[in-house]
Each structure stands twice: as C-alpha cells, then as structure tokens.
Protein backbone atom coordinates (compact mmCIF):
# COMPACT_ATOMS: atom_id res chain seq x y z
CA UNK A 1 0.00 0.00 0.00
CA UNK A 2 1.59 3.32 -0.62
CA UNK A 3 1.75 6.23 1.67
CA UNK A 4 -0.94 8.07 -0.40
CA UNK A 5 -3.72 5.27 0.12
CA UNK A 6 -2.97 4.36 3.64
CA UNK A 7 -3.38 8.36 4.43
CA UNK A 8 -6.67 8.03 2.50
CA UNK A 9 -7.73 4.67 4.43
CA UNK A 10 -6.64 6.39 8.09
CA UNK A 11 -8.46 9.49 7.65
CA UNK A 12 -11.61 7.72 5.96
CA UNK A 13 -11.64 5.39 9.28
CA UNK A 14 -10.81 8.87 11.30
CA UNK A 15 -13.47 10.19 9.96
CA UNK A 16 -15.70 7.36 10.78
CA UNK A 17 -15.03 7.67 14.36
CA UNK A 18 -16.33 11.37 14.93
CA UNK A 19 -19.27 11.84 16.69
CA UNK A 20 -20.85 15.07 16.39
CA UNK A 21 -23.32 15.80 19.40
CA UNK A 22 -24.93 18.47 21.30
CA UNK A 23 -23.33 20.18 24.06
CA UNK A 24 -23.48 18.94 27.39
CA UNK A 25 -22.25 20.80 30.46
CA UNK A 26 -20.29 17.83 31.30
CA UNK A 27 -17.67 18.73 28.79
CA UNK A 28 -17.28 22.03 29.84
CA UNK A 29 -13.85 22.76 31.25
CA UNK A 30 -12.63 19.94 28.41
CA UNK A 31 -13.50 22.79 25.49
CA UNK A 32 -12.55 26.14 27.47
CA UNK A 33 -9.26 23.95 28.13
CA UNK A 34 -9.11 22.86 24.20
CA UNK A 35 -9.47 26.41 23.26
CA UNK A 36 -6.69 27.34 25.27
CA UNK A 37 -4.48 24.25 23.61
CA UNK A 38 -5.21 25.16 20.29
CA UNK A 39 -4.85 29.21 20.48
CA UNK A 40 -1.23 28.32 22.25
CA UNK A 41 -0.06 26.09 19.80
CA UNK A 42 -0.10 28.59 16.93
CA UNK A 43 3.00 29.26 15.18
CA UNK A 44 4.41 31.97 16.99
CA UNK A 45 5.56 33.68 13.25
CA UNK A 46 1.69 33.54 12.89
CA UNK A 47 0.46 35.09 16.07
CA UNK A 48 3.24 36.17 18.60
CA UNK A 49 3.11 34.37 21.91
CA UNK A 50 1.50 37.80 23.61
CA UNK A 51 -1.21 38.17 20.94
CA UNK A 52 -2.09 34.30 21.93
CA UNK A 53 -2.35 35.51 25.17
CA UNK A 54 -4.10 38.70 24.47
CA UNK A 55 -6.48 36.41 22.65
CA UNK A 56 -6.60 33.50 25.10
CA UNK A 57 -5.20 34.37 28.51
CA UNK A 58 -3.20 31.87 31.02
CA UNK A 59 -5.04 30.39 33.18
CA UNK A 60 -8.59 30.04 31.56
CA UNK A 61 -11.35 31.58 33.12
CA UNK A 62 -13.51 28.60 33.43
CA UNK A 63 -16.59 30.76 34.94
CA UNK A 64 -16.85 32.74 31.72
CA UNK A 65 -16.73 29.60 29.77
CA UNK A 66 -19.09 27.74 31.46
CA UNK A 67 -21.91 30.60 31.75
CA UNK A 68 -21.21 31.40 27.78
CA UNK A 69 -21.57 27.79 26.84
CA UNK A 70 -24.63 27.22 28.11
CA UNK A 71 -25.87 30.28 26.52
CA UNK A 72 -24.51 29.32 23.05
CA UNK A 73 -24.60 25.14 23.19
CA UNK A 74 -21.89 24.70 20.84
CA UNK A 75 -21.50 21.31 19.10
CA UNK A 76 -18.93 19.08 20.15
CA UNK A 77 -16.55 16.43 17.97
CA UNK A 78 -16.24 13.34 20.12
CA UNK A 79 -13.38 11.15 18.69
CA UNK A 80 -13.65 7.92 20.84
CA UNK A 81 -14.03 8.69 24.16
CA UNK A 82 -12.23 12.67 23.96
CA UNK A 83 -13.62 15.65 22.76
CA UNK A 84 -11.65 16.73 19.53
CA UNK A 85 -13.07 20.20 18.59
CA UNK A 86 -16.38 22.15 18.95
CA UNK A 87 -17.98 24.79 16.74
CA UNK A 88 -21.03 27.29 17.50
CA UNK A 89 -23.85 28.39 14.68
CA UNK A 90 -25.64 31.56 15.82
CA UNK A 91 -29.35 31.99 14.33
CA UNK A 92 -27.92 34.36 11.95
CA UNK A 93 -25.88 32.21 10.56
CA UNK A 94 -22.69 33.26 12.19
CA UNK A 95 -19.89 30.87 13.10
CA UNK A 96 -18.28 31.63 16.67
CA UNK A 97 -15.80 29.83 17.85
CA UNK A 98 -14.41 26.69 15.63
CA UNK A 99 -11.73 24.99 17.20
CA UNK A 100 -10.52 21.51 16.47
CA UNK A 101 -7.53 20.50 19.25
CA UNK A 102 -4.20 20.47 17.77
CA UNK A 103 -3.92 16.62 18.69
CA UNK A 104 -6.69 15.84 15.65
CA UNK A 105 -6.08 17.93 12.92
CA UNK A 106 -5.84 16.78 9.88
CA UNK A 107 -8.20 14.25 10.67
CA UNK A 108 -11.60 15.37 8.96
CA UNK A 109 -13.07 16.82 11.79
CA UNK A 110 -13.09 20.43 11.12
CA UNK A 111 -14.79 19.37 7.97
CA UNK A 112 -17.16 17.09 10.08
CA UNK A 113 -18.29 19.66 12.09
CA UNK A 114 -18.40 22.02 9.09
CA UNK A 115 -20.78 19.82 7.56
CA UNK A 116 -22.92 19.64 10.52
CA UNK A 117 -23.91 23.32 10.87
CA UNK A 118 -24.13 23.67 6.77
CA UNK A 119 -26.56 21.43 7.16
CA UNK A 120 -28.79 23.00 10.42
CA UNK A 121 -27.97 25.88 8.30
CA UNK A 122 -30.00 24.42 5.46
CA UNK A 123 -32.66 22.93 7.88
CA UNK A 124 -32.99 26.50 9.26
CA UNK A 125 -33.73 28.31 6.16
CA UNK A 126 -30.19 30.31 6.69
CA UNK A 127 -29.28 32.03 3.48
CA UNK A 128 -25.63 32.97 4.77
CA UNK A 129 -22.62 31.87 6.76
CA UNK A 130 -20.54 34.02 8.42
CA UNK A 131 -17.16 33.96 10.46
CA UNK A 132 -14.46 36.13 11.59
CA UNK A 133 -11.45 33.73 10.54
CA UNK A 134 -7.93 34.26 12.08
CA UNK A 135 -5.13 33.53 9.65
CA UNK A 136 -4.61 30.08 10.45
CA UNK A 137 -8.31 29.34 10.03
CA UNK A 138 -9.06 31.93 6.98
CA UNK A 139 -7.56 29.14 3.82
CA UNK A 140 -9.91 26.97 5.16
CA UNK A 141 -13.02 29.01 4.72
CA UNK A 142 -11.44 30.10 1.26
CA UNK A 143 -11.29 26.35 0.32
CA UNK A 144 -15.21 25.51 1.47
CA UNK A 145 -16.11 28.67 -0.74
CA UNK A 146 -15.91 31.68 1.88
CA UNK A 147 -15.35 34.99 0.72
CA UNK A 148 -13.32 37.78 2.52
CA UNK A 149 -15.66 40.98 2.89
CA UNK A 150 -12.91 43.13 5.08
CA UNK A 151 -9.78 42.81 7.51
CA UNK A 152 -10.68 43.23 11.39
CA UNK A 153 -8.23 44.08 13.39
CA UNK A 154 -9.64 43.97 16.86
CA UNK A 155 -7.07 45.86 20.07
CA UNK A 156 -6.71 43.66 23.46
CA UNK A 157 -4.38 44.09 25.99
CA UNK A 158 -2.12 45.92 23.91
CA UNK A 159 -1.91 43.99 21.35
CA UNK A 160 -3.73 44.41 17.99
CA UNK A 161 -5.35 40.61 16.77
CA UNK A 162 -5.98 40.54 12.96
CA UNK A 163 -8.54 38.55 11.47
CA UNK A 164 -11.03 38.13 8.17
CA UNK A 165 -14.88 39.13 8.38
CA UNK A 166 -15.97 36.15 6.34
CA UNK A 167 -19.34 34.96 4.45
CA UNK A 168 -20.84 32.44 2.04
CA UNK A 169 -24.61 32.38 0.73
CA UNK A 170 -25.97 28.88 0.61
C-alpha cells in the first residue's frame, strides 16, 4: 500500500469515528481547556506568543466559559471517548468559535463539524454563513467557498489581533 492510500484509508476510518453531538455541560472545562491548547499552539511567526495571550489568557477563566456555553450550546466532535473540537452556529448564521484540538487535525473533523452546521444551516432556512477567521483558520473558509468581505483588526491588551470578516450564501 503506498503512503498516499494508507493516508486516504486512516483518515476515511478517522473520519468514521467522529461523533458530532450536542453540548453537554459535562464537557465544559474539556473545550474552554481545548481552546486554550489550540490558540497556544499557533505558530508563533503567525500570532506572537503575547497576541495568543491577548487572545486567550493563562489560566482560563472557566466561569466565563461555562456561563457562555450554556448560553450558546456549541456542538462538540467526540473522537472515541475525547472531545476533539467544537464549533457554535448563531441563528444568523454566524460561526463563533471553531476549534478543532491540535492533537486531531488533519483528521476530517473540522470538515465534520463544518458539515454539521451547513446542514442546520439548510434545515434552518439560513441564506448565509458568516465567520471572523484568524489567519490560520481563513484558507480553510477560502477552500469551502468563503469569501473575505474586510480585515478586522480587533485591540486587546495591547496587542492588535488581525482577522477576516468572512461569508458564504448557501
């Protein structure tokens, strides 16, 4: 088998193995503490250690997390038994907060929770996404047909975070 096929075959049975369920409160400080994993493990070249942390500060503040996601019940990638990314879908169609943990990417699992809330999307009558894309997530939305509509840059703690105002009509 060459490496090409086997890569196909692993992430075929990868993505075979991702649940995609409704929040539950029970997984709570497992996604405030995946955001924090994935926001730190940036390249540094990309987003400079103190914009991370402007962005996502050390320690987490698992209050705020829990109160915002039971106000916005995310949905949650379960890969076996851990939780391997979460994305939320606003009634407007907006996309807050898609974050896959830096231990499975690459595995089909930002595109299985992609195609989740495309299709809610579809089921809600939604006639547009949006998203506010950093750079490491903004080729992505490019690739599933996104369009750039303007550069934010957004001031926090001193530091200035740029990212891309996003949208694609369905």
């Amino acid at each position: 088998m060459n490496h090409r096929s086997y890569t196909t075959e692993f992430k075929r049975d990868a993505e075979s193995r991702i649940e995609v369920k409704p929040y539950s409160s029970h997984y709570a400080s497992e996604i405030c503490d995946l955001f924090h994993s994935t926001i730190h493990a940036i390249d540094t070249d990309i987003y400079s250690k103190a914009e991370q942390e402007a962005w996502c500060p050390t320690p987490p503040d698992y209050q705020m997390w829990l109160k915002r996601l039971d106000n916005t019940q995310p949905w949650m990638a379960i890969f076996g038994s851990r939780l391997a990314g979460f994305i939320e879908l606003k009634d407007d169609g907006y996309i807050d907060c898609f974050y896959v943990h830096p231990d499975f990417q690459k595995r089909g699992i930002a595109r299985k929770l992609y195609d989740h809330i495309l299709d809610l999307a579809h089921q809600k009558n939604i006639s547009q996404l949006s998203v506010d894309a950093s750079k490491v997530a903004m080729p992505i939305f490019i690739k599933w047909g996104f369009k750039i509509k303007r550069t934010n840059k957004i001031s926090r703690k001193k530091q200035v975070l740029i990212n891309y105002h996003m949208y694609k009509l369905l």
